[in-house]
C-alpha atoms as a PDB file:
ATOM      1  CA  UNK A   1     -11.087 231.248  85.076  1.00  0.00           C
ATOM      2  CA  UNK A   2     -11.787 227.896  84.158  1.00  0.00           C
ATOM      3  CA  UNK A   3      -8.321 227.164  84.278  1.00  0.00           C
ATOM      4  CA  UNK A   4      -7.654 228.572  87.538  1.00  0.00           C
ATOM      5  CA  UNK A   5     -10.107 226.511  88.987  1.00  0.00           C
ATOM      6  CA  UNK A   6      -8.467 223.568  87.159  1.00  0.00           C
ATOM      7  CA  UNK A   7      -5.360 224.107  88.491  1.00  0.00           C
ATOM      8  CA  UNK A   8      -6.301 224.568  92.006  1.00  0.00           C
ATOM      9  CA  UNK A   9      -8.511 221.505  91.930  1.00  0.00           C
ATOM     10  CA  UNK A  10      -5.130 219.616  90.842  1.00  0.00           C
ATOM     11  CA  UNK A  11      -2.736 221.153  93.148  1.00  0.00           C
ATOM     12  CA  UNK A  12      -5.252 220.224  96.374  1.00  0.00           C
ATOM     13  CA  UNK A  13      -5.799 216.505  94.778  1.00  0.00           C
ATOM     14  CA  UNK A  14      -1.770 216.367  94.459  1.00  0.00           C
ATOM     15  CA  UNK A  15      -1.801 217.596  98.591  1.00  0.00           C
ATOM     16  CA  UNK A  16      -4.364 215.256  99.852  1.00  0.00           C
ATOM     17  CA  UNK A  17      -2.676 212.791  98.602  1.00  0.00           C
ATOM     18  CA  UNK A  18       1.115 213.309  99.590  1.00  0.00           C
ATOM     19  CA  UNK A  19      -0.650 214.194 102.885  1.00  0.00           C
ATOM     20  CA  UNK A  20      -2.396 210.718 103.304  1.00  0.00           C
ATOM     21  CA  UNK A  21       1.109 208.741 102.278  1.00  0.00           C
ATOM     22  CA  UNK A  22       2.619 210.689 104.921  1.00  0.00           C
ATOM     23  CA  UNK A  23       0.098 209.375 107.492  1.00  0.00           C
ATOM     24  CA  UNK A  24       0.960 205.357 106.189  1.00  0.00           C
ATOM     25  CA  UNK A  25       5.144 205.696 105.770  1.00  0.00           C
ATOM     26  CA  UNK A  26       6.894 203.822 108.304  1.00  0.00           C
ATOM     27  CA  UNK A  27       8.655 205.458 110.483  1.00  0.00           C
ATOM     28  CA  UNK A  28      11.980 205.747 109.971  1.00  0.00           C
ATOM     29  CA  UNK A  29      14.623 204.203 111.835  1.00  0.00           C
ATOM     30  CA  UNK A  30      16.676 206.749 112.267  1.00  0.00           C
ATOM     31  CA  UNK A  31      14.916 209.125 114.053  1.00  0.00           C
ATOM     32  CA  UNK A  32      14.377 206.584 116.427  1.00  0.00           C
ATOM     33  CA  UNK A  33      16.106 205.809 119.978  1.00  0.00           C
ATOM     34  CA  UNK A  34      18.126 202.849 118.618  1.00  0.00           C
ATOM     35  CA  UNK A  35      19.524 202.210 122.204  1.00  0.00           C
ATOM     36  CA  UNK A  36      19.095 198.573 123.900  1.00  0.00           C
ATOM     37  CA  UNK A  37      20.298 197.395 127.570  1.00  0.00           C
ATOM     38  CA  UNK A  38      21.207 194.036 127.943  1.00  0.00           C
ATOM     39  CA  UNK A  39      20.185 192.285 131.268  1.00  0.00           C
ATOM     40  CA  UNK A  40      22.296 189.665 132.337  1.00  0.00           C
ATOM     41  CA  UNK A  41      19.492 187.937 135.693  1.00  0.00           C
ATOM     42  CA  UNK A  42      21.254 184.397 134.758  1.00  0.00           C
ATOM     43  CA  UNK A  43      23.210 183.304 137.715  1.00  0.00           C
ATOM     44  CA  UNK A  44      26.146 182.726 134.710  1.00  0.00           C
ATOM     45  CA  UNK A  45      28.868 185.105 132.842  1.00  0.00           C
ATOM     46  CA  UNK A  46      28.226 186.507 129.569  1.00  0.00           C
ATOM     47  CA  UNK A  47      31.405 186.260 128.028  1.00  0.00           C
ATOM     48  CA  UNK A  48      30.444 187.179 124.200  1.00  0.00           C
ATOM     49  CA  UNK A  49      27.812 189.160 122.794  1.00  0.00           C
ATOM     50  CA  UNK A  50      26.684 189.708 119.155  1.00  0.00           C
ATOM     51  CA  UNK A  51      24.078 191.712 117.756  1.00  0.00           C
ATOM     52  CA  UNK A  52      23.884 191.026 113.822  1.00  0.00           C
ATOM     53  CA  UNK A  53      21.320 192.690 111.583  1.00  0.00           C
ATOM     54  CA  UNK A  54      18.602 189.765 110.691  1.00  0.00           C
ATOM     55  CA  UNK A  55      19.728 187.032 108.539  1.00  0.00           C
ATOM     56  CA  UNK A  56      23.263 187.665 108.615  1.00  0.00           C
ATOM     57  CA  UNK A  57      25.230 184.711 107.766  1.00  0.00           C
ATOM     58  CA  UNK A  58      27.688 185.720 110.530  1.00  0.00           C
ATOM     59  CA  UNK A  59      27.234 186.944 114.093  1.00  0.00           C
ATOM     60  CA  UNK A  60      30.090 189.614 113.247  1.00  0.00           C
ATOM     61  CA  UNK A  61      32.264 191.049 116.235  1.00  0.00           C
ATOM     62  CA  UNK A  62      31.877 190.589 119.519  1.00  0.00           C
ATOM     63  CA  UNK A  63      30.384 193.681 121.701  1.00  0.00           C
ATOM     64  CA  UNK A  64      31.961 192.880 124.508  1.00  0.00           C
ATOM     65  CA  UNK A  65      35.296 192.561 123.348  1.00  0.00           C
ATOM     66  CA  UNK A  66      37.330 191.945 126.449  1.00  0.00           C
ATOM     67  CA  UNK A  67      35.005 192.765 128.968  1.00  0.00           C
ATOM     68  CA  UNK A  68      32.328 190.158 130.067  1.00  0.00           C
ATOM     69  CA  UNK A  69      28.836 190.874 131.971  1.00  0.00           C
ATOM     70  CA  UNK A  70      28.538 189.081 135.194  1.00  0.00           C
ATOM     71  CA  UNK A  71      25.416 187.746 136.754  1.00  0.00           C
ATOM     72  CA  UNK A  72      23.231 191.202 138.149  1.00  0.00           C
ATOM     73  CA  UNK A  73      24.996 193.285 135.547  1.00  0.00           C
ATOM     74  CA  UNK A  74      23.978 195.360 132.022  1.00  0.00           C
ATOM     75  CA  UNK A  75      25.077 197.035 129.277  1.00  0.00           C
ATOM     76  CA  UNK A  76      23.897 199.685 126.682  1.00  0.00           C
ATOM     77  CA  UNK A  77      24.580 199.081 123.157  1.00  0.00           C
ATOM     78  CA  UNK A  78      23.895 201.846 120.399  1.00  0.00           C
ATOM     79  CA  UNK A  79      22.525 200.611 117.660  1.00  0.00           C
ATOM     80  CA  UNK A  80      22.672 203.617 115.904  1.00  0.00           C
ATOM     81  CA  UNK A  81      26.193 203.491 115.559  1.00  0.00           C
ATOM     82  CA  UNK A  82      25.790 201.121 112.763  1.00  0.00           C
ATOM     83  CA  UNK A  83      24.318 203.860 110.861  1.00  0.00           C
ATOM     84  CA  UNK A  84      21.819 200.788 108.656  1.00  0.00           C
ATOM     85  CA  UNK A  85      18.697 202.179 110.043  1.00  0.00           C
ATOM     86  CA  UNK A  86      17.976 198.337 110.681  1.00  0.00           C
ATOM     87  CA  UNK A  87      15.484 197.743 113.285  1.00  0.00           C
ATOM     88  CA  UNK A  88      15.164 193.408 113.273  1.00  0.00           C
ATOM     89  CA  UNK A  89      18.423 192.092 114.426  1.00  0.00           C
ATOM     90  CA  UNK A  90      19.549 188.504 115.872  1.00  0.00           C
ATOM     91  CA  UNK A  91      21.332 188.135 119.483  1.00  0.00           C
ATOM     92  CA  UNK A  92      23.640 185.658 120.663  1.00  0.00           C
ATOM     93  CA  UNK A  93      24.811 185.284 124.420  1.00  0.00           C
ATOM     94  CA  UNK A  94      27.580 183.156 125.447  1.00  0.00           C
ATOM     95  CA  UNK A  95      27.899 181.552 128.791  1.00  0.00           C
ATOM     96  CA  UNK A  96      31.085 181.274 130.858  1.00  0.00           C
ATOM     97  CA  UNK A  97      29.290 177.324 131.702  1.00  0.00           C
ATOM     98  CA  UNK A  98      29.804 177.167 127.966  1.00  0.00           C
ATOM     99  CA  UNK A  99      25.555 177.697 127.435  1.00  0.00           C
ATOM    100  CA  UNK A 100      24.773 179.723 124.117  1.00  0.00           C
ATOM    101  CA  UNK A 101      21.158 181.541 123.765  1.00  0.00           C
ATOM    102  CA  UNK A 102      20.266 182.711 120.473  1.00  0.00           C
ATOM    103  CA  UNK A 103      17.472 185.326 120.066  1.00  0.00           C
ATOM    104  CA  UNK A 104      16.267 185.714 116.624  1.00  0.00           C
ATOM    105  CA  UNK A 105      14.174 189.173 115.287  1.00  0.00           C
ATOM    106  CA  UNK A 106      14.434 191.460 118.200  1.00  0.00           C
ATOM    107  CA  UNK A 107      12.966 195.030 117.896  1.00  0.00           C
ATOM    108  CA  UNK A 108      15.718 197.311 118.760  1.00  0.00           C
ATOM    109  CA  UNK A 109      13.791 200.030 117.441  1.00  0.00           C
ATOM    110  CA  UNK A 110      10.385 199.044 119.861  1.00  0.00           C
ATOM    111  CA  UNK A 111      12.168 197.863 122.883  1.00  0.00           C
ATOM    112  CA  UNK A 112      14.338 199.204 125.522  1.00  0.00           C
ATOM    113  CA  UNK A 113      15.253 196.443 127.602  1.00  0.00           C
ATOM    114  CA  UNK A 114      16.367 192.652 126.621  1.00  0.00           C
ATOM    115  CA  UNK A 115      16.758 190.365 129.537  1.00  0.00           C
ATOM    116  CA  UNK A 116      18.166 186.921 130.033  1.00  0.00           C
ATOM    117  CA  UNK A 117      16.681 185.075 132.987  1.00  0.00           C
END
């Protein structure tokens, strides 16, 4: 009996506490909507855009390839294509006026939206 009891008393320990570091775990990234639209409210031409995971030493290829995003215009990137889970990346916009605007530690796991004005 006295080793029943023991055991049970261990067991519900063991569950209270894999239940409590299941309440504190981060969420993971990929069950979440990875999915960002650019705004382009500028007046100028994007004409490259890079996303790079933060702290990347390069800005890596650019997601518009040939295309470009006028003034008034957006576009929906997937960043769960990149299959990292990252949430914290960098952005980079460059201007057909020859402008660059670099946005370091975006969310793309918090946001939906990222606007240039």
């Amino acid at each position: 009996m006295r080793q029943t009891v023991r055991r049970f008393v261990t067991f519900a320990v063991l569950a209270v506490l894999a239940t409590a570091s299941l309440g504190t775990a981060p969420a993971k990234a990929d069950n979440l909507n990875r999915w960002v639209k650019i705004v382009n409210q500028t007046g100028y031409t994007i004409v490259r855009f890079y996303a790079s995971n933060k702290g990347m030493r390069n800005w890596g290829v650019d997601h518009l390839g040939r295309s470009q995003l006028p003034s008034g215009y957006s576009m929906d990137l997937n960043f769960t294509n990149d299959r990292s889970g990252y949430c914290i990346y960098d952005f980079r916009a460059e201007f057909d006026d020859g402008d660059v605007l670099e946005k370091y530690g975006v969310n793309v796991c918090e946001i939906g939206t990222y606007t240039y004005n």
